[in-house]
C-alpha atoms as a PDB file:
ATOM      1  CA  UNK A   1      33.429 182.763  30.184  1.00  0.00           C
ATOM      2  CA  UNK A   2      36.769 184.360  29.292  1.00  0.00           C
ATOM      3  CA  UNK A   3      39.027 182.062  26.587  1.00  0.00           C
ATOM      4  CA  UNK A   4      41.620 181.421  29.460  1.00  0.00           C
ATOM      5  CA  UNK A   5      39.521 180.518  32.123  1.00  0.00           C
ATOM      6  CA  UNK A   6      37.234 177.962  29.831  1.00  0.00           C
ATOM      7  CA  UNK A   7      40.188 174.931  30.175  1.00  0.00           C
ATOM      8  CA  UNK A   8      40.832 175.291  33.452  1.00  0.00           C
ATOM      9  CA  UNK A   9      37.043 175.267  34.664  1.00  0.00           C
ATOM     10  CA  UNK A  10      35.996 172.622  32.058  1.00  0.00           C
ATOM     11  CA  UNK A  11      37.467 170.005  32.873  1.00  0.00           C
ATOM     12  CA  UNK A  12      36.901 167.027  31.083  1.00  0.00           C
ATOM     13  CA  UNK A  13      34.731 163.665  32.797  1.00  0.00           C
ATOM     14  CA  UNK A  14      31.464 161.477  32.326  1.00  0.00           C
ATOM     15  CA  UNK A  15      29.869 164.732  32.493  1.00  0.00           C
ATOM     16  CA  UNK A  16      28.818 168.316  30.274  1.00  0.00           C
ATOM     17  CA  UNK A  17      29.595 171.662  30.955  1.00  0.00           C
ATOM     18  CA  UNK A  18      27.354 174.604  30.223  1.00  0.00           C
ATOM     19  CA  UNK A  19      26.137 178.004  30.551  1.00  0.00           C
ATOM     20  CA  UNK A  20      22.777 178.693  32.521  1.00  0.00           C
ATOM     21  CA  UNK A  21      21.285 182.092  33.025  1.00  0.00           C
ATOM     22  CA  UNK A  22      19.324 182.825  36.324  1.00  0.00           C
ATOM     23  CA  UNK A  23      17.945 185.950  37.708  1.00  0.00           C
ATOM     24  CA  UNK A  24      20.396 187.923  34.982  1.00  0.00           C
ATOM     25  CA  UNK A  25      23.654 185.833  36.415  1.00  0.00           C
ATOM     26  CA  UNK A  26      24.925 183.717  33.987  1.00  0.00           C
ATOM     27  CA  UNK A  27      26.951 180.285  35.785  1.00  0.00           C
ATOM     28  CA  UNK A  28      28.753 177.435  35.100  1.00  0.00           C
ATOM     29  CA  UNK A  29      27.099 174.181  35.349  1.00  0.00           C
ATOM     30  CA  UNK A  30      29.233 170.371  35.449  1.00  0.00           C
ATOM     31  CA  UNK A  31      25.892 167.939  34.832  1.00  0.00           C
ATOM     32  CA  UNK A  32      25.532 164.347  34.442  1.00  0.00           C
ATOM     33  CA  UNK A  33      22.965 161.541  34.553  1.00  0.00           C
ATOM     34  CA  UNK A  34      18.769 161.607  33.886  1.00  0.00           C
ATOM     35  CA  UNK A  35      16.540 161.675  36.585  1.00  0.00           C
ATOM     36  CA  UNK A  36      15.397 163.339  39.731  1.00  0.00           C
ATOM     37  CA  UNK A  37      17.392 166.278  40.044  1.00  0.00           C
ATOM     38  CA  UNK A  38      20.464 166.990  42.397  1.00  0.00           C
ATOM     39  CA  UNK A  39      21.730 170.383  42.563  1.00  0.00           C
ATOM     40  CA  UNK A  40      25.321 170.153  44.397  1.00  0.00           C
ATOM     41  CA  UNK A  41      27.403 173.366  45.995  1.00  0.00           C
ATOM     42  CA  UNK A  42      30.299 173.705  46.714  1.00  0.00           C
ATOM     43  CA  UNK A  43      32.135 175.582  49.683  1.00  0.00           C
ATOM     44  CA  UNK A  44      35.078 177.417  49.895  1.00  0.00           C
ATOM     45  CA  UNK A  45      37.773 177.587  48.338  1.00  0.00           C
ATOM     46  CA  UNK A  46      36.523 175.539  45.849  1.00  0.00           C
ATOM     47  CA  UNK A  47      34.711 175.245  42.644  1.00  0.00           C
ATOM     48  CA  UNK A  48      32.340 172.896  40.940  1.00  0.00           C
ATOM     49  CA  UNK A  49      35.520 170.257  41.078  1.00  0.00           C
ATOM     50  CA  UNK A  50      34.227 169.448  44.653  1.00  0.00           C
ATOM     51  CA  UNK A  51      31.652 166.906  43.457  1.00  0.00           C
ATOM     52  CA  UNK A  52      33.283 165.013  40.717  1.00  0.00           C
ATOM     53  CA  UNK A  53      33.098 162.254  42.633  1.00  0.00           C
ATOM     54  CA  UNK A  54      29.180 162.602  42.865  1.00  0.00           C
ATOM     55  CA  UNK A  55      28.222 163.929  39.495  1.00  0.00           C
ATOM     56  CA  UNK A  56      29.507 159.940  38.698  1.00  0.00           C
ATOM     57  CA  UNK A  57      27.900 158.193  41.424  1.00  0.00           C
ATOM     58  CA  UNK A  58      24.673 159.842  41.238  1.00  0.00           C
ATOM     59  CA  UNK A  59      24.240 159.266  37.585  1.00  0.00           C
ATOM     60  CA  UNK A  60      25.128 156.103  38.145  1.00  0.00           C
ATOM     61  CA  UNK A  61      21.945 155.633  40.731  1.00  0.00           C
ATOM     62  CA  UNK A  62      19.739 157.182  38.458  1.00  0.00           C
ATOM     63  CA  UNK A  63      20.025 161.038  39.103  1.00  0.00           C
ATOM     64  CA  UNK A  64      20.744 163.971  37.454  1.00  0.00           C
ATOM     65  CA  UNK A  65      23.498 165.735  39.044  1.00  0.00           C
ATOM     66  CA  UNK A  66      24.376 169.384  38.629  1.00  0.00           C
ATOM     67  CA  UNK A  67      27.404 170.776  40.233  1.00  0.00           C
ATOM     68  CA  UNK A  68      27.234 174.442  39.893  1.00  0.00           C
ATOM     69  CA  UNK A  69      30.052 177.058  40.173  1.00  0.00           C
ATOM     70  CA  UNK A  70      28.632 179.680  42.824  1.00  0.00           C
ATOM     71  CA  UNK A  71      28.395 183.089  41.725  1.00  0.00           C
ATOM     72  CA  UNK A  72      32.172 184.860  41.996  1.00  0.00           C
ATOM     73  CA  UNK A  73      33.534 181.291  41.612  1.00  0.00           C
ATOM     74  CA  UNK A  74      34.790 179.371  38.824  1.00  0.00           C
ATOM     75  CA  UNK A  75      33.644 179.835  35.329  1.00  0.00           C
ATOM     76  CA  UNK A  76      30.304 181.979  36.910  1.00  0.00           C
ATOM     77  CA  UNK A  77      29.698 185.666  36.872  1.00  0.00           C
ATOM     78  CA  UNK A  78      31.431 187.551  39.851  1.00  0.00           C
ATOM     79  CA  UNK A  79      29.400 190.709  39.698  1.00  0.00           C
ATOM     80  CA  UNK A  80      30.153 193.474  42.281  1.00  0.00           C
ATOM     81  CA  UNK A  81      27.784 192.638  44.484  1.00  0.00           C
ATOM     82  CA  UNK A  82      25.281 189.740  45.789  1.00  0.00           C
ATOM     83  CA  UNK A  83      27.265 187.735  48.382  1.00  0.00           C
ATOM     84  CA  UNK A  84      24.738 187.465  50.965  1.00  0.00           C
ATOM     85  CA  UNK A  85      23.496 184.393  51.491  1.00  0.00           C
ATOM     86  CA  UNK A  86      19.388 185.367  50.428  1.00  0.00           C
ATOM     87  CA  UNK A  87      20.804 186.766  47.242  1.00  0.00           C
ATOM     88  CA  UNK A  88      23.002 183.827  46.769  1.00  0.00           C
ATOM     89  CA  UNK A  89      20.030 181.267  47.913  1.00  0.00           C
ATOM     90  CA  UNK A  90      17.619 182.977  45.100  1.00  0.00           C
ATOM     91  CA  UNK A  91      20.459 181.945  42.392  1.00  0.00           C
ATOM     92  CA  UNK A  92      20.373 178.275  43.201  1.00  0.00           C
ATOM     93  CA  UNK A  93      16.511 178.624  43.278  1.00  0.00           C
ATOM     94  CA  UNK A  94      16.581 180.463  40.183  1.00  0.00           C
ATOM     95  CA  UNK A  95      19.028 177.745  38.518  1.00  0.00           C
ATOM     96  CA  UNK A  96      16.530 174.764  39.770  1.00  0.00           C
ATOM     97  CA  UNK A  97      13.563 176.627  37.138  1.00  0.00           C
ATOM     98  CA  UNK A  98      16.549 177.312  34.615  1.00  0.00           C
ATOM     99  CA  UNK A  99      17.562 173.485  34.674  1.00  0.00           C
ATOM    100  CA  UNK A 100      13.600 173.140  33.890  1.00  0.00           C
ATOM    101  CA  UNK A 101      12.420 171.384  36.880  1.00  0.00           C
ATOM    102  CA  UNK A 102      10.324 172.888  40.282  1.00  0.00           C
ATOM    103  CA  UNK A 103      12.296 171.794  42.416  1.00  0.00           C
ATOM    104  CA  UNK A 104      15.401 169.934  43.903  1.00  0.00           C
ATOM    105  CA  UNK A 105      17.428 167.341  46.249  1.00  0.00           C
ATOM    106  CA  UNK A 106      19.879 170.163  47.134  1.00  0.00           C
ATOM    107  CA  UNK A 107      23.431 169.224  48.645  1.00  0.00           C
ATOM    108  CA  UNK A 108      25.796 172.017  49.663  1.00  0.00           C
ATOM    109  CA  UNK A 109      28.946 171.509  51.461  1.00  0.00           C
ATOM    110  CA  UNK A 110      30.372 174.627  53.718  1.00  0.00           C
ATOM    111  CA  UNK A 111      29.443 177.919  52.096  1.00  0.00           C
ATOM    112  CA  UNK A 112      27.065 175.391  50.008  1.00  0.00           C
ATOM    113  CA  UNK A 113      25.888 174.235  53.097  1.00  0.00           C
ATOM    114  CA  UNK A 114      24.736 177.713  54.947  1.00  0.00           C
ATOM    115  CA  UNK A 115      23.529 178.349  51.333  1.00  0.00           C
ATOM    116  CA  UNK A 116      21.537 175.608  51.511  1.00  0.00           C
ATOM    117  CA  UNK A 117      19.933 176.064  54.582  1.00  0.00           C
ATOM    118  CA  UNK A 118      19.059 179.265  53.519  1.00  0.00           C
ATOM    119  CA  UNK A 119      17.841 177.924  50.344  1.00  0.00           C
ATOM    120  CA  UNK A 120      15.051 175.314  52.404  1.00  0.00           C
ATOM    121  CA  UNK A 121      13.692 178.377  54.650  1.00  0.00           C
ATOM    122  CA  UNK A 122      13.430 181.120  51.773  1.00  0.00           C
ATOM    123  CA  UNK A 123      12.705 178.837  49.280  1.00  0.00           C
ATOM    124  CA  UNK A 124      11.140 175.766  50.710  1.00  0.00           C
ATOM    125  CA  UNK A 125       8.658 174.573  47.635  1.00  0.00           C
ATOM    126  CA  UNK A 126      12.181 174.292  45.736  1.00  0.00           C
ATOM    127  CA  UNK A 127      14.065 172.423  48.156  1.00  0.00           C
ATOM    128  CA  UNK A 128      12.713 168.841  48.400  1.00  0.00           C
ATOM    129  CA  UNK A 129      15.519 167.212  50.171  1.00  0.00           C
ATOM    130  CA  UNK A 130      18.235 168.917  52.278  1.00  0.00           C
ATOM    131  CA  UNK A 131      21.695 167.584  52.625  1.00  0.00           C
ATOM    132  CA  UNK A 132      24.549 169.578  54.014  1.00  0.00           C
ATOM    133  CA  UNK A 133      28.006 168.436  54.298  1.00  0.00           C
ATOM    134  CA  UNK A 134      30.081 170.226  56.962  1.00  0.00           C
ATOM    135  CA  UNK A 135      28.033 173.216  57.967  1.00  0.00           C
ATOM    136  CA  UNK A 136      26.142 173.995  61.010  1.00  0.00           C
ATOM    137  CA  UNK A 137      22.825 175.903  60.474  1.00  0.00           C
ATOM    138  CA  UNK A 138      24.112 179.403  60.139  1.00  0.00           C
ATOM    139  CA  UNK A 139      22.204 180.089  63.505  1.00  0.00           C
ATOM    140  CA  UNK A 140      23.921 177.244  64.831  1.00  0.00           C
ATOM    141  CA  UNK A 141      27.039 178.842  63.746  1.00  0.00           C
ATOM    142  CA  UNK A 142      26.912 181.663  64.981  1.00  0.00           C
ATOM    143  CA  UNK A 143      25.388 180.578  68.733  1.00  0.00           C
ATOM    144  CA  UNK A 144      28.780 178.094  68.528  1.00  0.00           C
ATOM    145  CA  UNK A 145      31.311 180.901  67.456  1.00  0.00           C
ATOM    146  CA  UNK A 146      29.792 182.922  70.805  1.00  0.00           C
ATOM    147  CA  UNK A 147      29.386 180.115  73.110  1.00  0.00           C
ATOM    148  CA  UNK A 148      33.143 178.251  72.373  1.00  0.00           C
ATOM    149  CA  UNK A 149      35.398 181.547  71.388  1.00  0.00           C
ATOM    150  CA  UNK A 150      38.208 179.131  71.931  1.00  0.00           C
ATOM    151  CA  UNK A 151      37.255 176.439  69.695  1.00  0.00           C
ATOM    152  CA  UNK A 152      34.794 177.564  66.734  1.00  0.00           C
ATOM    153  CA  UNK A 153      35.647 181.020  67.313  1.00  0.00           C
ATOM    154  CA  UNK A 154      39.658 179.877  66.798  1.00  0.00           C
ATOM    155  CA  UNK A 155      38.522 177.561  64.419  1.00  0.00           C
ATOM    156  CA  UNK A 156      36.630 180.476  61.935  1.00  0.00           C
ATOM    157  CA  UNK A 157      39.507 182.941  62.835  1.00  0.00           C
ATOM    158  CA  UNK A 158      39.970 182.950  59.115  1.00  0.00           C
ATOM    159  CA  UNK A 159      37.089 184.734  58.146  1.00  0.00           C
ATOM    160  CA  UNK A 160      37.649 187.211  60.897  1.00  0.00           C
ATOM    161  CA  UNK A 161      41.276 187.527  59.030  1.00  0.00           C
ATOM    162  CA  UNK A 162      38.922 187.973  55.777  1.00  0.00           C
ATOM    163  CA  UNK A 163      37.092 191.493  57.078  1.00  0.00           C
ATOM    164  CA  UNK A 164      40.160 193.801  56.036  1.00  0.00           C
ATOM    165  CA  UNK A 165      39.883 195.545  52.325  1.00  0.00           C
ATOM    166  CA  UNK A 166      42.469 194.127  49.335  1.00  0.00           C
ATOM    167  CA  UNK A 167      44.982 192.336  51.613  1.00  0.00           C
ATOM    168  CA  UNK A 168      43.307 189.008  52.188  1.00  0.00           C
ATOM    169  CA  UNK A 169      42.521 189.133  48.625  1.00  0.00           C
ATOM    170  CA  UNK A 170      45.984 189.489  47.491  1.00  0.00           C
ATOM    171  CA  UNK A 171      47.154 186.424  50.421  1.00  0.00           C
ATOM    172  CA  UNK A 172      45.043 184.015  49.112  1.00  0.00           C
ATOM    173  CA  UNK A 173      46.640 184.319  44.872  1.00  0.00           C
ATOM    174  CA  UNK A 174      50.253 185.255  46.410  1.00  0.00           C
ATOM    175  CA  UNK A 175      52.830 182.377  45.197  1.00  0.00           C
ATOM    176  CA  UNK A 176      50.491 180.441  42.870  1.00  0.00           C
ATOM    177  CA  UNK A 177      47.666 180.389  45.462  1.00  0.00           C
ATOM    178  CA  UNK A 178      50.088 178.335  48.217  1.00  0.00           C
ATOM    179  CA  UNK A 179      47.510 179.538  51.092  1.00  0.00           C
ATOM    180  CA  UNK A 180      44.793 177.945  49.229  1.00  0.00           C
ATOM    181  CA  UNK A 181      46.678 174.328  49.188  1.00  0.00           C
ATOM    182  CA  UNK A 182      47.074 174.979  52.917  1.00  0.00           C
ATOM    183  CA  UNK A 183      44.117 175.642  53.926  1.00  0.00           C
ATOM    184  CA  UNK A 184      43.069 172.594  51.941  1.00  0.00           C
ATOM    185  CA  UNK A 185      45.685 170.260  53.858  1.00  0.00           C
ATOM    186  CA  UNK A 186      44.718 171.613  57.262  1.00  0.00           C
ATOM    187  CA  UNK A 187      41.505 170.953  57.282  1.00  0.00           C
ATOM    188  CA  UNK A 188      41.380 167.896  55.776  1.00  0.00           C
ATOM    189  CA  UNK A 189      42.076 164.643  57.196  1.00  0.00           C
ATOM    190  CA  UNK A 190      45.040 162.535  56.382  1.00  0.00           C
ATOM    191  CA  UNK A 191      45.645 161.398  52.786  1.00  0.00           C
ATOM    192  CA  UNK A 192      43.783 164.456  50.554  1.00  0.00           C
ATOM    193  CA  UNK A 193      43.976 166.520  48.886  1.00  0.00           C
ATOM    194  CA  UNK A 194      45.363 164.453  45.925  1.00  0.00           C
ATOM    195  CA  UNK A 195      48.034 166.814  43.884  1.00  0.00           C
ATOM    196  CA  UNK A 196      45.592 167.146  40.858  1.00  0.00           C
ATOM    197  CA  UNK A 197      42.775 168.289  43.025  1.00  0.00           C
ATOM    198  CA  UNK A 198      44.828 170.880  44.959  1.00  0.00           C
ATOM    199  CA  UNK A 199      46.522 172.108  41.645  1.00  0.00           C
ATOM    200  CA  UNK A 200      43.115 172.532  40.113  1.00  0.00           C
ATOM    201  CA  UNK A 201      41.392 174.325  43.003  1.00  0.00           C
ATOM    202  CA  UNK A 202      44.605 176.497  43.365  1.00  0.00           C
ATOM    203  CA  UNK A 203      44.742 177.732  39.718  1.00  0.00           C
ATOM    204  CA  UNK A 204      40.683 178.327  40.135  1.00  0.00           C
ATOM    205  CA  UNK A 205      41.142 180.409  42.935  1.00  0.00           C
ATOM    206  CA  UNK A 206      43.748 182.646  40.675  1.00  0.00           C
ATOM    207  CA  UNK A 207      40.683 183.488  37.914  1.00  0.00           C
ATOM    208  CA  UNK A 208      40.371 187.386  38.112  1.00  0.00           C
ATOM    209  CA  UNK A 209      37.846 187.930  40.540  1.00  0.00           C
ATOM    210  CA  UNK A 210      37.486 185.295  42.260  1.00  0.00           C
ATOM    211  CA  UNK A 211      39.583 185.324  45.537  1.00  0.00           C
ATOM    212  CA  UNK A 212      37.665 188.794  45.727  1.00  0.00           C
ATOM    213  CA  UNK A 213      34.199 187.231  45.445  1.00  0.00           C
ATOM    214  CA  UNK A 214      34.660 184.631  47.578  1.00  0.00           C
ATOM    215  CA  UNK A 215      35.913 186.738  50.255  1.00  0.00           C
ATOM    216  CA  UNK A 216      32.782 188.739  50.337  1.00  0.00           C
ATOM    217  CA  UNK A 217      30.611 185.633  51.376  1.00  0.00           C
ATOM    218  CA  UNK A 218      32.840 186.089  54.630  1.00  0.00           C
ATOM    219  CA  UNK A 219      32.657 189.541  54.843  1.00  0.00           C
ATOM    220  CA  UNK A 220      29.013 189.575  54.353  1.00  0.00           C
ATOM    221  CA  UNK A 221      28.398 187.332  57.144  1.00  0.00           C
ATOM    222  CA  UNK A 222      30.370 188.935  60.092  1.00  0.00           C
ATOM    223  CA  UNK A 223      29.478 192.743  58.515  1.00  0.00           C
ATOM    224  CA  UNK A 224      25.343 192.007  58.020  1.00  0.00           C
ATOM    225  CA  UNK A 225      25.161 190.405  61.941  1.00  0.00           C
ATOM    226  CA  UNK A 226      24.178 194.470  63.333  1.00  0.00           C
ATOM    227  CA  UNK A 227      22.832 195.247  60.673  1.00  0.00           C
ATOM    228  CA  UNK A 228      18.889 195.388  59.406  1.00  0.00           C
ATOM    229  CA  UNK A 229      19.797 193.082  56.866  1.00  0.00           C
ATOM    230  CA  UNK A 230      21.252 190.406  59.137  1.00  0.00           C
ATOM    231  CA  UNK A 231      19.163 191.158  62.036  1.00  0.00           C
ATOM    232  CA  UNK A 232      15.713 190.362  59.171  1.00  0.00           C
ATOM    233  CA  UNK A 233      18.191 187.410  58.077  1.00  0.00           C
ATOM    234  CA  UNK A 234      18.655 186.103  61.390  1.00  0.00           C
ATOM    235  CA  UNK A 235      15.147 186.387  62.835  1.00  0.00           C
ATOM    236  CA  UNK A 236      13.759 184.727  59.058  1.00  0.00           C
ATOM    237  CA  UNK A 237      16.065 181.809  59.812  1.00  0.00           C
ATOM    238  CA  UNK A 238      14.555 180.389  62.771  1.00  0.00           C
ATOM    239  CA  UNK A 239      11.868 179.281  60.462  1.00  0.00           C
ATOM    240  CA  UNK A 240      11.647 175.629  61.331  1.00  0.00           C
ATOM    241  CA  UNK A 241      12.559 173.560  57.893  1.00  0.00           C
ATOM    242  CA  UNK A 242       9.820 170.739  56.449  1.00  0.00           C
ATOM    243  CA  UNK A 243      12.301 169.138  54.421  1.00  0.00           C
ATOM    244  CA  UNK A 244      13.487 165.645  55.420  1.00  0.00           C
ATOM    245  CA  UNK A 245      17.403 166.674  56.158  1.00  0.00           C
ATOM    246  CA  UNK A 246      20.285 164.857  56.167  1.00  0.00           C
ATOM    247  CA  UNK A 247      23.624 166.420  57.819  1.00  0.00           C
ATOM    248  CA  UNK A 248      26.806 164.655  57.506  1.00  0.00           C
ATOM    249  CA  UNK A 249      30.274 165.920  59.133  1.00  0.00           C
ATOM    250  CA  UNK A 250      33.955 164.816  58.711  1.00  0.00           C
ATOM    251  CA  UNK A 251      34.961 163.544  62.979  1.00  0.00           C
ATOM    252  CA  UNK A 252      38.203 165.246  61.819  1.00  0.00           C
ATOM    253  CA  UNK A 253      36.994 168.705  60.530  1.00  0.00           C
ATOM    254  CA  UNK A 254      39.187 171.326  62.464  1.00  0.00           C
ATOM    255  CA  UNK A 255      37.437 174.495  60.385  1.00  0.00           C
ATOM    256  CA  UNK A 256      33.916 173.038  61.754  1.00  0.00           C
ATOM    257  CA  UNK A 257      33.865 171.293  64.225  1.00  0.00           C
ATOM    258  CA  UNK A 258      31.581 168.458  64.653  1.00  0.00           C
ATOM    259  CA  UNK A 259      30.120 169.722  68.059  1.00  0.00           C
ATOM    260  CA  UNK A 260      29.707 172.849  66.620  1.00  0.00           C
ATOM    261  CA  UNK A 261      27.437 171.259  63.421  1.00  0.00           C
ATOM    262  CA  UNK A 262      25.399 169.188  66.300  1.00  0.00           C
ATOM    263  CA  UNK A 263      22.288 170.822  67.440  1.00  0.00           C
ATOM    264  CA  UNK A 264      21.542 172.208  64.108  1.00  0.00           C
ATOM    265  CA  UNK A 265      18.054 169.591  64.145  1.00  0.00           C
ATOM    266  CA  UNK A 266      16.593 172.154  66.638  1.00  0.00           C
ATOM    267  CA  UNK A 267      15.828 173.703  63.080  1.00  0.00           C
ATOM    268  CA  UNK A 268      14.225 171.007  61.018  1.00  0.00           C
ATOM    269  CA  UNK A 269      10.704 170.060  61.968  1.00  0.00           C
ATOM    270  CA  UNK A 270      10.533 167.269  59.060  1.00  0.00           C
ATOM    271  CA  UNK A 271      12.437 164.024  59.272  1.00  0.00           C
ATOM    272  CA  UNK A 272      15.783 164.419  60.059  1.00  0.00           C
ATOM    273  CA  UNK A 273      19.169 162.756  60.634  1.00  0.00           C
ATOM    274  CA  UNK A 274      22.802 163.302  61.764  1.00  0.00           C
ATOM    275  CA  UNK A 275      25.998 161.043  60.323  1.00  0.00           C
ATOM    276  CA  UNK A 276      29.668 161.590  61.300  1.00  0.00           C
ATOM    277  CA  UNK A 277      31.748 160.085  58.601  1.00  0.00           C
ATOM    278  CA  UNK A 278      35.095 158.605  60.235  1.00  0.00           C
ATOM    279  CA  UNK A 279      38.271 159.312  59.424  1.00  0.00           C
ATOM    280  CA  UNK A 280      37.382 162.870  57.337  1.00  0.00           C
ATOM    281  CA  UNK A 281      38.257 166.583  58.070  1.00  0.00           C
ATOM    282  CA  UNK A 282      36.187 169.220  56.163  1.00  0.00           C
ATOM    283  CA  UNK A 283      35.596 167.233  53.126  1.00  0.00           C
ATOM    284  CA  UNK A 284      34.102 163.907  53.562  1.00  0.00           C
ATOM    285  CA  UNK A 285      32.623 163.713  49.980  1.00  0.00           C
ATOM    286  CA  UNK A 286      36.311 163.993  48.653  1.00  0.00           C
ATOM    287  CA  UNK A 287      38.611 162.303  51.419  1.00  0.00           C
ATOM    288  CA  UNK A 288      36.114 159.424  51.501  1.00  0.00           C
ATOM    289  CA  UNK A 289      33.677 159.539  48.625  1.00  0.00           C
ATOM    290  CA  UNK A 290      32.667 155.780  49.136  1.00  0.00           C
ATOM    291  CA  UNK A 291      31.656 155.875  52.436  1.00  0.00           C
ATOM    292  CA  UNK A 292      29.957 159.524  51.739  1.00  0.00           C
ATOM    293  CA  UNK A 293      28.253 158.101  48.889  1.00  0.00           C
ATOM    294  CA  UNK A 294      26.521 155.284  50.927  1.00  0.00           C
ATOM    295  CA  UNK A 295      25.295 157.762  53.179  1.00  0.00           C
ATOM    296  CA  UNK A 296      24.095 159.869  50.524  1.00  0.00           C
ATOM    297  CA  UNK A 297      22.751 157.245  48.374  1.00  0.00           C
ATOM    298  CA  UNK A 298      20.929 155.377  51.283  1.00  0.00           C
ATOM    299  CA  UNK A 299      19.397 158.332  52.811  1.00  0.00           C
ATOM    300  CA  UNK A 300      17.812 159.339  49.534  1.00  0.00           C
ATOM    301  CA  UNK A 301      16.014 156.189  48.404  1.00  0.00           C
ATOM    302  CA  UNK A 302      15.313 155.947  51.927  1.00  0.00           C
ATOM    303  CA  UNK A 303      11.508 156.642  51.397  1.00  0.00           C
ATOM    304  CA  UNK A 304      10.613 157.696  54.827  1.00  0.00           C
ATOM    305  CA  UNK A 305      14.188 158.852  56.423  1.00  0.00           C
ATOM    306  CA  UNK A 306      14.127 159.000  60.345  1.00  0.00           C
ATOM    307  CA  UNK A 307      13.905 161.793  62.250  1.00  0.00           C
END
């Protein structure tokens, strides 16, 4: 990690930072607690700063958190290339053997969350649990964007904004990242993001290479759709998942919407259930990290969750 990136990205908390290689990618890892282990990843814009919250509570209930920065993010490697979600899936597989265990309770939120559900179809002995915050199944997604081009497709207009070389790039660091803190008001509900959260994510976002990185996750997914790539990605996908799954939603997210997250349980043959958290936009496990914690916390020592 370069010397001027180090203090931003570590920031200090009930938890360690380090430096884990996988599959030749070195990344940034916030951990805390003993236990079974929880691997937590983040969306976008953000960085491993997402789950503070959770690296504390889970300790505290007798986990072992890990919140990673996602390759391109944060105090992680942002190689050229690798943005595709099955490249991206075999690094969080990859840092579940590097943290020395088989396998994982993952939680991803957003790009963490297609991630994640990539993770439990390409990877499923790693993926023990499955919890995704705010993010259809990325066949969901995409059957949503098609079917309600006023709504999801408005909604994700974003990443179609994303698809043009160096310009987007350039938007999303201009005037100390002030796009970033919108984006981060807008689709949030009332009340967050608190000023040191927003200052942190916006100075993250501003760590050379990153606002390129993490505009190739976007690019990747509209680009791959025609492609042999995304057409073997696609068809791979509708592999149903085994893993008990838990999907929780903000009622107020207005970058995913809530009906466009339902429906994703058409891909989860093991036990599975669906929890709208009140009174959140886009990210319930910040707005409202009580309430998301209950669900989280009551799902997982839930031995036999409900389908």
């Amino acid at each position: 990690m370069a010397g001027h990136d180090t203090s931003l990205i570590e920031v200090d908390g009930p938890w360690t930072h380090r430096a884990i290689s996988a599959g030749g990618t070195r990344f940034h890892v916030a951990e805390a607690g003993e236990g079974p282990l929880v691997l937590l990843l983040h969306g976008f814009p953000e960085f491993w700063w997402s789950w503070h919250n959770q690296l504390v509570s889970l300790a505290a209930a007798g986990y072992r958190a890990a919140a990673v920065d996602l390759r391109g993010y944060g105090g992680s490697d942002k190689p050229p290339r690798g943005y595709d979600l099955v490249t991206l899936a075999g690094d969080a597989a990859g840092l579940v053997r590097a943290l020395g265990e088989a396998n994982a309770i993952v939680v991803g939120h957003d790009w963490g969350g297609l991630l994640a559900w990539t993770m439990a179809v390409y990877h499923p002995k790693i993926v023990q649990r499955l919890a995704v915050v705010s993010a259809p199944h990325p066949l969901r997604l995409r059957q949503a964007v098609r079917a309600d081009p006023r709504g999801q497709g408005w909604a994700t207009r974003h990443t179609l904004g994303f698809q043009v070389p160096m310009w987007p790039e350039r938007r999303l660091v201009r005037d100390d990242a002030a796009l970033v803190g919108r984006l981060l008001h807008e689709w949030s509900g009332p009340g967050w993001p608190d000023e040191r959260t927003e200052r942190l994510v916006r100075r993250a976002i501003q760590i050379p290479g990153t606002a390129h990185s993490a505009l190739e996750y976007h690019r990747w997914l509209i680009r791959s759709q025609p492609r042999p790539d995304g057409i073997r990605y696609a068809h791979r996908m509708r592999t149903p998942i085994q893993a008990p799954t838990l999907q929780l939603h903000g009622a107020l997210d207005t970058c995913t919407l809530p009906a466009s997250a339902q429906g994703s349980g058409r891909y989860v043959a093991g036990p599975y259930r669906w929890k709208l958290i009140e009174g959140t936009g886009h990210f319930p496990h910040e707005e409202r990290p009580r309430a998301f914690d209950s669900q989280l916390l009551g799902w997982l020592t839930d031995p036999e969750p409900e389908r």
